[in-house]
C-alpha atoms as a PDB file:
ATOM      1  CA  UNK A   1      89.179  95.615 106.518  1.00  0.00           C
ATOM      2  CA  UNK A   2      91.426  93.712 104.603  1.00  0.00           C
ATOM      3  CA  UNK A   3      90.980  96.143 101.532  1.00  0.00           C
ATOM      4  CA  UNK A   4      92.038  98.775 103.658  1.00  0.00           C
ATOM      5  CA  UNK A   5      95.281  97.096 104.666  1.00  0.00           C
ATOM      6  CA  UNK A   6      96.143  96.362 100.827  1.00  0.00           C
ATOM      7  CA  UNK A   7      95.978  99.548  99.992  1.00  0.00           C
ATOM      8  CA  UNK A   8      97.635 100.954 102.463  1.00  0.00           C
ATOM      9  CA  UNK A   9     100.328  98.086 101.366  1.00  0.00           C
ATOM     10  CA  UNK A  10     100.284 100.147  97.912  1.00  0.00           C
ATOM     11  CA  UNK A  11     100.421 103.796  99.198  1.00  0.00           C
ATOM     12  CA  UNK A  12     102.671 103.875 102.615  1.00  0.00           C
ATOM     13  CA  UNK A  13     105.653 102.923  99.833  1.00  0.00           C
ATOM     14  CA  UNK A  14     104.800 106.002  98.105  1.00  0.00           C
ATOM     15  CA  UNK A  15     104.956 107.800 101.020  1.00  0.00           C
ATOM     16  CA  UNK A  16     107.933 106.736 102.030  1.00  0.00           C
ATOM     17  CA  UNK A  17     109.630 107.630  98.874  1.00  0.00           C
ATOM     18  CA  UNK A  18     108.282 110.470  97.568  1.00  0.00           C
ATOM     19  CA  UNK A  19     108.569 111.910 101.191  1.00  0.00           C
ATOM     20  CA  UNK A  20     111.838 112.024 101.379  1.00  0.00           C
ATOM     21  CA  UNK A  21     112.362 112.968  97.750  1.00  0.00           C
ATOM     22  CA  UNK A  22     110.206 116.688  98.280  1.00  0.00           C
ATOM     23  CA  UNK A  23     112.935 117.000 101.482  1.00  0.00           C
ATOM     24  CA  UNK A  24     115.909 116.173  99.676  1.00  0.00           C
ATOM     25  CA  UNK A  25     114.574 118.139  96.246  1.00  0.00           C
ATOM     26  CA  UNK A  26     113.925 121.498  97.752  1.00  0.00           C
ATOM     27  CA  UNK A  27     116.456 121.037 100.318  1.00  0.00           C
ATOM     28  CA  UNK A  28     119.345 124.036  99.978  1.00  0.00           C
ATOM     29  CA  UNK A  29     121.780 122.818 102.589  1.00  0.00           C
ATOM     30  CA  UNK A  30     121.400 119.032 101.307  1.00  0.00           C
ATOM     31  CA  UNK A  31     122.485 120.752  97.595  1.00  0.00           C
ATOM     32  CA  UNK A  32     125.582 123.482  99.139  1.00  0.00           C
ATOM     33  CA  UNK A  33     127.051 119.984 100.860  1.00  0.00           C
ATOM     34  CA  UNK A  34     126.875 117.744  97.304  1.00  0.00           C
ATOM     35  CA  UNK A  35     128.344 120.548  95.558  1.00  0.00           C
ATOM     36  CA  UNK A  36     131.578 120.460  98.197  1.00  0.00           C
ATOM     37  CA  UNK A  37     131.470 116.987  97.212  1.00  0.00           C
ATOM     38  CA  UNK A  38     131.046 116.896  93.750  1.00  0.00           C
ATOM     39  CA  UNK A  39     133.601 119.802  93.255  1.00  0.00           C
ATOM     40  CA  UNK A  40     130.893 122.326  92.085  1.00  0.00           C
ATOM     41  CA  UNK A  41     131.983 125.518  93.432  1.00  0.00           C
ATOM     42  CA  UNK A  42     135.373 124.927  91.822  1.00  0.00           C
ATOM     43  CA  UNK A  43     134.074 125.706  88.094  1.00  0.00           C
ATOM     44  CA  UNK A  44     132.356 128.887  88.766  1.00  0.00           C
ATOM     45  CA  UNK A  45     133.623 132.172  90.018  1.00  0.00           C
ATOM     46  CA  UNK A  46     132.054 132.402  93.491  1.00  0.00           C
ATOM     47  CA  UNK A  47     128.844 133.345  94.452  1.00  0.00           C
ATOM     48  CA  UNK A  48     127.503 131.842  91.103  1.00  0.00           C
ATOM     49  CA  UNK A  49     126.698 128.366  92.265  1.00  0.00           C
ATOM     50  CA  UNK A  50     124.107 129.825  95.161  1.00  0.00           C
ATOM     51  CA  UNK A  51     122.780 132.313  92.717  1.00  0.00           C
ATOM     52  CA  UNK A  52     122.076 129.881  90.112  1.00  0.00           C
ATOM     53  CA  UNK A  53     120.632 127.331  92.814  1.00  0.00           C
ATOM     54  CA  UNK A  54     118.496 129.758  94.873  1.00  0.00           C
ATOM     55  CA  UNK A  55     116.964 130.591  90.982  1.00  0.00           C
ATOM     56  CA  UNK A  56     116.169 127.194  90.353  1.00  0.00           C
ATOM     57  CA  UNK A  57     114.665 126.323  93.102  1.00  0.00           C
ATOM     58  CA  UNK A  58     112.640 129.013  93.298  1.00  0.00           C
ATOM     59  CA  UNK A  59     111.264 128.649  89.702  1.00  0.00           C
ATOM     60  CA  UNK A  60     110.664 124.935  90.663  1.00  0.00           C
ATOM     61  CA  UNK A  61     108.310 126.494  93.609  1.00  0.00           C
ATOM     62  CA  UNK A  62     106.616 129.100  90.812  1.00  0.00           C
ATOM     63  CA  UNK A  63     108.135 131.927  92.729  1.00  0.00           C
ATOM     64  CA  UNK A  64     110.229 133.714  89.762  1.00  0.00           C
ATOM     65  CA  UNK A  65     111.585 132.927  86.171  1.00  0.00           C
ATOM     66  CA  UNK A  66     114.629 130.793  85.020  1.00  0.00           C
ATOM     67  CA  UNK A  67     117.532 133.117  84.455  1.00  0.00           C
ATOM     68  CA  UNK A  68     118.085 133.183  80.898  1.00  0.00           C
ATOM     69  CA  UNK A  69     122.421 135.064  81.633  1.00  0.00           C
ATOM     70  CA  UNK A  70     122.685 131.646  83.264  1.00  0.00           C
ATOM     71  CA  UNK A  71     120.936 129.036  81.462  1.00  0.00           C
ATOM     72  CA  UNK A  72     120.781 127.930  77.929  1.00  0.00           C
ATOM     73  CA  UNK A  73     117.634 127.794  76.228  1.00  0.00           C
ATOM     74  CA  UNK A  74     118.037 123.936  76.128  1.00  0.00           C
ATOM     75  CA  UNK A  75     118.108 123.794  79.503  1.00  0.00           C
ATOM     76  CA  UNK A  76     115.333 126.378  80.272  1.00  0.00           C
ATOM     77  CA  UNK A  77     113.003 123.806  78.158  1.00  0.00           C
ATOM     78  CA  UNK A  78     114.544 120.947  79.686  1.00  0.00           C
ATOM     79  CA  UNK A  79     113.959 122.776  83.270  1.00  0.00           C
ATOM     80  CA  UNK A  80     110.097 123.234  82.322  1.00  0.00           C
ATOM     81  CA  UNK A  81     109.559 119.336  81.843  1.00  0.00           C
ATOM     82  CA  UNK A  82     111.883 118.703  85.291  1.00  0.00           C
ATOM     83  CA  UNK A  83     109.500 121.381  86.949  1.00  0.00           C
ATOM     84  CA  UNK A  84     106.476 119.261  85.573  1.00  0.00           C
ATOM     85  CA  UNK A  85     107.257 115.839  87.040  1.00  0.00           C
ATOM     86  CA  UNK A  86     108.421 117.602  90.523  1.00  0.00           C
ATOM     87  CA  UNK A  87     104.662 119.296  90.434  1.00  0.00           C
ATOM     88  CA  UNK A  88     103.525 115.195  89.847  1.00  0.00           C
ATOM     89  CA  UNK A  89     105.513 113.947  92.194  1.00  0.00           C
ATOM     90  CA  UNK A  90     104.445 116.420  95.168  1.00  0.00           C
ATOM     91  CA  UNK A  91     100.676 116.139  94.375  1.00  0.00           C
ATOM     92  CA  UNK A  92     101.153 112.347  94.183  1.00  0.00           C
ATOM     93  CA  UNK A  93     102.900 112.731  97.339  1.00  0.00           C
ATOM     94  CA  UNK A  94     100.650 115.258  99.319  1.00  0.00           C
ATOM     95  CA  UNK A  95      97.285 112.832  98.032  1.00  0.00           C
ATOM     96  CA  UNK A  96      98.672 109.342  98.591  1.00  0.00           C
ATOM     97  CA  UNK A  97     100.090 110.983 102.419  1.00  0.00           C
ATOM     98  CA  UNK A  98      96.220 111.891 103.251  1.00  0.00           C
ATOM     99  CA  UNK A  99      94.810 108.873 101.870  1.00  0.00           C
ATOM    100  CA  UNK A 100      97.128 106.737 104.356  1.00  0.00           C
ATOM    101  CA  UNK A 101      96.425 109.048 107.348  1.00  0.00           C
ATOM    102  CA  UNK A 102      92.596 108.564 106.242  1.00  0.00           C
ATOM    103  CA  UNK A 103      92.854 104.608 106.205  1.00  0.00           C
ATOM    104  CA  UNK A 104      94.976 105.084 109.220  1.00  0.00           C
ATOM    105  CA  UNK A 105      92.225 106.573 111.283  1.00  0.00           C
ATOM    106  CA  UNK A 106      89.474 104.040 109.658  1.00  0.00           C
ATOM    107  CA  UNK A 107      91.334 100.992 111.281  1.00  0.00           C
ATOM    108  CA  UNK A 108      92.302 102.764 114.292  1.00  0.00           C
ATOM    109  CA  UNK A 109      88.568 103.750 114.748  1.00  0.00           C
ATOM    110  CA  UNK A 110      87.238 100.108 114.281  1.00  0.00           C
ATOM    111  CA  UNK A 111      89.790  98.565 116.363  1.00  0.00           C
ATOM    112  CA  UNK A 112      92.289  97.044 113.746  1.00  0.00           C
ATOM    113  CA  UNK A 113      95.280  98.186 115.148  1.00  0.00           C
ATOM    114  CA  UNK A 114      96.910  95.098 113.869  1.00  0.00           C
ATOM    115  CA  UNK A 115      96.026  95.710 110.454  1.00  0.00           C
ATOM    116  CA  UNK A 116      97.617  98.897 110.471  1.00  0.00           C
ATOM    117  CA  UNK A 117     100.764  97.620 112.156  1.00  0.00           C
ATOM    118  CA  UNK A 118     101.064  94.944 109.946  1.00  0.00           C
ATOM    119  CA  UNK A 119     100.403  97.280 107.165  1.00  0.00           C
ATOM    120  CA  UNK A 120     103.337  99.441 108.501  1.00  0.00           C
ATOM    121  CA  UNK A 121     105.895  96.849 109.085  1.00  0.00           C
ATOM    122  CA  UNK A 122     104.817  95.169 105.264  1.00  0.00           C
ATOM    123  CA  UNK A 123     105.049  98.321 103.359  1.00  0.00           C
ATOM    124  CA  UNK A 124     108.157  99.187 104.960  1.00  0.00           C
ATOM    125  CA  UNK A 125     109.697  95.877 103.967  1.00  0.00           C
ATOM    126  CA  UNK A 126     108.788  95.292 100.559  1.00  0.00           C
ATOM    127  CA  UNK A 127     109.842  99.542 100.321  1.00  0.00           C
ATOM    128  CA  UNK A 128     113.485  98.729 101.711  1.00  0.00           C
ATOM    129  CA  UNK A 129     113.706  95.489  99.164  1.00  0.00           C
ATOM    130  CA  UNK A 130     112.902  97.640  96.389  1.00  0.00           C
ATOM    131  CA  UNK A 131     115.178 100.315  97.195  1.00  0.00           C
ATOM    132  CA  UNK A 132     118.103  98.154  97.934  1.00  0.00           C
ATOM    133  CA  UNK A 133     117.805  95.948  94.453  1.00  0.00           C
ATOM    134  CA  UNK A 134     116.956  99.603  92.424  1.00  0.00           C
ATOM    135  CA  UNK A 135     120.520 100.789  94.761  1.00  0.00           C
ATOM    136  CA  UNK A 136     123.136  98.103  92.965  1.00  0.00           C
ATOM    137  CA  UNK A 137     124.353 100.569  90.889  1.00  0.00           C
ATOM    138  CA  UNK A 138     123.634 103.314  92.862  1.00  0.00           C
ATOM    139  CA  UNK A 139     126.296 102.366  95.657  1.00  0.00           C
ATOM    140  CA  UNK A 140     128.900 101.471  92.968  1.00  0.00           C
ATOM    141  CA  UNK A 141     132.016 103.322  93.402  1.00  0.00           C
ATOM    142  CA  UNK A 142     133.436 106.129  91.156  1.00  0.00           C
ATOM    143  CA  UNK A 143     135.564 104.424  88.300  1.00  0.00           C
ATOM    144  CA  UNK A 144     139.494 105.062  88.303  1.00  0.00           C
ATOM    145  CA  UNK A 145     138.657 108.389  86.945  1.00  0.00           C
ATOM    146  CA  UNK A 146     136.555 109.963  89.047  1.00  0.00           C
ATOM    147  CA  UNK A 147     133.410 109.452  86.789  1.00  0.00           C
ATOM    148  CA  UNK A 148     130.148 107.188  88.164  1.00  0.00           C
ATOM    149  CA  UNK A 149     130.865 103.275  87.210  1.00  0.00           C
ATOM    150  CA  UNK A 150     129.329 101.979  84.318  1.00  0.00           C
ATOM    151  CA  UNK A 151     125.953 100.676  86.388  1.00  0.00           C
ATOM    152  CA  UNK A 152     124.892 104.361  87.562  1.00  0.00           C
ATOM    153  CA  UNK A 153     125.701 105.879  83.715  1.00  0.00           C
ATOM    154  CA  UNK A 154     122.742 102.492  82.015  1.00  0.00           C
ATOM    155  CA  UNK A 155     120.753 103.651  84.908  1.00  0.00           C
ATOM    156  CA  UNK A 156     120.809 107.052  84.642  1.00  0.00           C
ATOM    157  CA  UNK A 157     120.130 107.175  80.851  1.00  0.00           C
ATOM    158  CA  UNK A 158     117.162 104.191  80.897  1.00  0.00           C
ATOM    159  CA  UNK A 159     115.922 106.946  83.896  1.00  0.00           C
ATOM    160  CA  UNK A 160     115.502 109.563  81.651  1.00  0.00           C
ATOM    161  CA  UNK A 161     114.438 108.230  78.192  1.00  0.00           C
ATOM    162  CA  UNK A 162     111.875 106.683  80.572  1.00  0.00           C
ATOM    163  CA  UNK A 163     110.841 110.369  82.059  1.00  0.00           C
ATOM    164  CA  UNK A 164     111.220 112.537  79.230  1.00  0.00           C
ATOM    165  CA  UNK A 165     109.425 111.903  75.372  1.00  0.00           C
ATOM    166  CA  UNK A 166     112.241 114.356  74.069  1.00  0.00           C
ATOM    167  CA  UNK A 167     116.123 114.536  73.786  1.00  0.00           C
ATOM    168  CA  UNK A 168     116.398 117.681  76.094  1.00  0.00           C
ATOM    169  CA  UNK A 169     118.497 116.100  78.506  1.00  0.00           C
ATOM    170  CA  UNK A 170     121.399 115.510  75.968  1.00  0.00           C
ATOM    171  CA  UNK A 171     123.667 118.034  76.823  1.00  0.00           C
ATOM    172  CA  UNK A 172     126.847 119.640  75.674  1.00  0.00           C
ATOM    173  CA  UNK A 173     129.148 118.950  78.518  1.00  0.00           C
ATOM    174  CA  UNK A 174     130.251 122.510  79.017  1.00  0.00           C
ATOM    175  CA  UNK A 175     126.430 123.530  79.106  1.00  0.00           C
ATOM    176  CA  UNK A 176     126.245 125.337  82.431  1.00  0.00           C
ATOM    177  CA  UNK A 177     122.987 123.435  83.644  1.00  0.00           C
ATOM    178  CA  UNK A 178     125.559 120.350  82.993  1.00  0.00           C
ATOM    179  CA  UNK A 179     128.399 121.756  84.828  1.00  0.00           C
ATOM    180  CA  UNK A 180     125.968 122.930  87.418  1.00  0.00           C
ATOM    181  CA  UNK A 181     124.926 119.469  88.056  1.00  0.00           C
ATOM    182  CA  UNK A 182     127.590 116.954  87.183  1.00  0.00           C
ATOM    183  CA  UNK A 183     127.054 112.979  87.368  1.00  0.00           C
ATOM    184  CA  UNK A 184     128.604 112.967  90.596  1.00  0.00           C
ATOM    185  CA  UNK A 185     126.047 115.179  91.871  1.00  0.00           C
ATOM    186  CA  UNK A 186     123.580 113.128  90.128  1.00  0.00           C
ATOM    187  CA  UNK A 187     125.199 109.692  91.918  1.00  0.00           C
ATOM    188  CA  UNK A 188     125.409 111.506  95.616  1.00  0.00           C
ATOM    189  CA  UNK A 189     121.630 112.772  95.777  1.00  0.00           C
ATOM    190  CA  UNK A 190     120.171 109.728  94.565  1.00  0.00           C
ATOM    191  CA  UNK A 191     122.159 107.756  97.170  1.00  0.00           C
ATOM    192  CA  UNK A 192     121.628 110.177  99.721  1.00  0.00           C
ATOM    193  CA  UNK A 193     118.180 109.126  98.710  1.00  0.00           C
ATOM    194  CA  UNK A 194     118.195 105.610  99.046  1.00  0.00           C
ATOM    195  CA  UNK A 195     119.902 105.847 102.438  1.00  0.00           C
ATOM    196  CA  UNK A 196     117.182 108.440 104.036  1.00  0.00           C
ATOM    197  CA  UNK A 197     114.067 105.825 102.947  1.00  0.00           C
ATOM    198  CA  UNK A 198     116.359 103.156 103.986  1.00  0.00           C
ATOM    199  CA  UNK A 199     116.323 104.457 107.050  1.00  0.00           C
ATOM    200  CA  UNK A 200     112.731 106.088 107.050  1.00  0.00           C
ATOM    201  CA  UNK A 201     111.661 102.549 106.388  1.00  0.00           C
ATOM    202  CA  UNK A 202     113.441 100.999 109.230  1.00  0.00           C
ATOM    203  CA  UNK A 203     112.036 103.265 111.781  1.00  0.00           C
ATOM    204  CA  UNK A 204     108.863 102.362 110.739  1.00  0.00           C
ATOM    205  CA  UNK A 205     109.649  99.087 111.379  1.00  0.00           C
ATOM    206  CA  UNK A 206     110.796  99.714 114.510  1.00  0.00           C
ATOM    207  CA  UNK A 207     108.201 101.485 115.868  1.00  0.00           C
ATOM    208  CA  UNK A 208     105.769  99.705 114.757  1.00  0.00           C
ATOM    209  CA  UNK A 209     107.077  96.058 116.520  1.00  0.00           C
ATOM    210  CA  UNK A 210     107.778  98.408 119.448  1.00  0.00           C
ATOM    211  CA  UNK A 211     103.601  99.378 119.770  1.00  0.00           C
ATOM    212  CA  UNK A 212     102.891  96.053 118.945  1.00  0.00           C
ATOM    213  CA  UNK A 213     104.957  94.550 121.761  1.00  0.00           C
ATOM    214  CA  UNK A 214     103.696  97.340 124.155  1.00  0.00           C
ATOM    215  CA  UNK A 215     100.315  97.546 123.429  1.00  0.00           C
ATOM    216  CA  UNK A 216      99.642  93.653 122.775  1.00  0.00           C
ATOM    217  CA  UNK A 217      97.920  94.539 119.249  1.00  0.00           C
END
């Protein structure tokens, strides 16, 4: 069974991550709060911001087209390779969540309930290690002129010349798609982010000493 537990070592990170990524990334409420933050609403005239957002996020769930009054050709191409790696991303998530409920019930069913705890409480750990040293520049504060710090802006580049074999993302700064989605707004989801499968992670934890302890496992 110890193959089992390794890989379920591997995929309960994934999980974890992508999990709350496909909340946060679909998530219309999460969006209407970081543009309050971020000062969104302020550069269009109002309504635009929902519009534009409840268009988006619909084309990134295949239910209608991009619209092209609102967003450049640039960043209806761009859009199409964003819409791409969110497709990845959710069939990576929705595969690696039913292998680990699969491996789940295989240790469960042959009496390994330790192996799955440990499994649990491992995976969460190395998850909240990772997250924390990938969150150093992520929890940097704004610079003395309201722009990300210097550690978010490397990050932020090296993240997309990573995801993207194109130049796409290089924007003109009064591009819509740009104004639509500052750096701030950028710097508050992916620490929004970072907190949630902080926290995620630590409830597995949790739990998962807690069942231990009660259960003797």
């Amino acid at each position: 069974m110890k193959i089992v537990k390794y890989f379920l070592i591997i995929l309960i990170p994934l999980v974890i991550i992508l999990g709350n990524f496909q909340y946060l990334i679909f998530n219309l409420k999460f969006y209407k709060n970081l543009y309050n933050q971020a000062g969104v609403y302020q550069s269009f005239p109002g309504g635009v911001v929902d519009d534009a957002t409840y268009n988006l996020l619909g084309y990134f769930r295949g239910k209608n087209k991009l619209d092209h009054n609102f967003f450049s050709n640039q960043a209806i191409l761009h859009l199409k390779d964003v819409k791409e790696i969110i497709n990845f991303t959710s069939s990576l998530f929705y595969l690696s969540a039913v292998a680990v409920l699969a491996l789940s019930i295989i240790l469960i069913a042959r009496k390994q309930s330790k192996a799955l705890t440990s499994a649990l409480i491992v995976s969460s750990v190395i998850t909240m290690i990772f997250i924390i040293l990938l969150s150093i520049p992520l929890f940097s504060t704004f610079s003395s002129n309201g722009r990300p710090a210097f550690g978010w802006d490397f990050l932020f580049t090296k993240f997309h010349q990573a995801l993207f074999n194109n130049d796409l993302w290089l924007f003109s700064p009064d591009d819509n798609l740009i104004r639509l989605f500052p750096s701030e707004f950028f710097v508050l989801f992916a620490n929004q982010l970072a907190m949630n499968i902080l926290v995620t992670s630590g409830v597995i934890i949790i739990s998962s000493f807690l069942l231990k302890k009660k259960f003797s496992i």
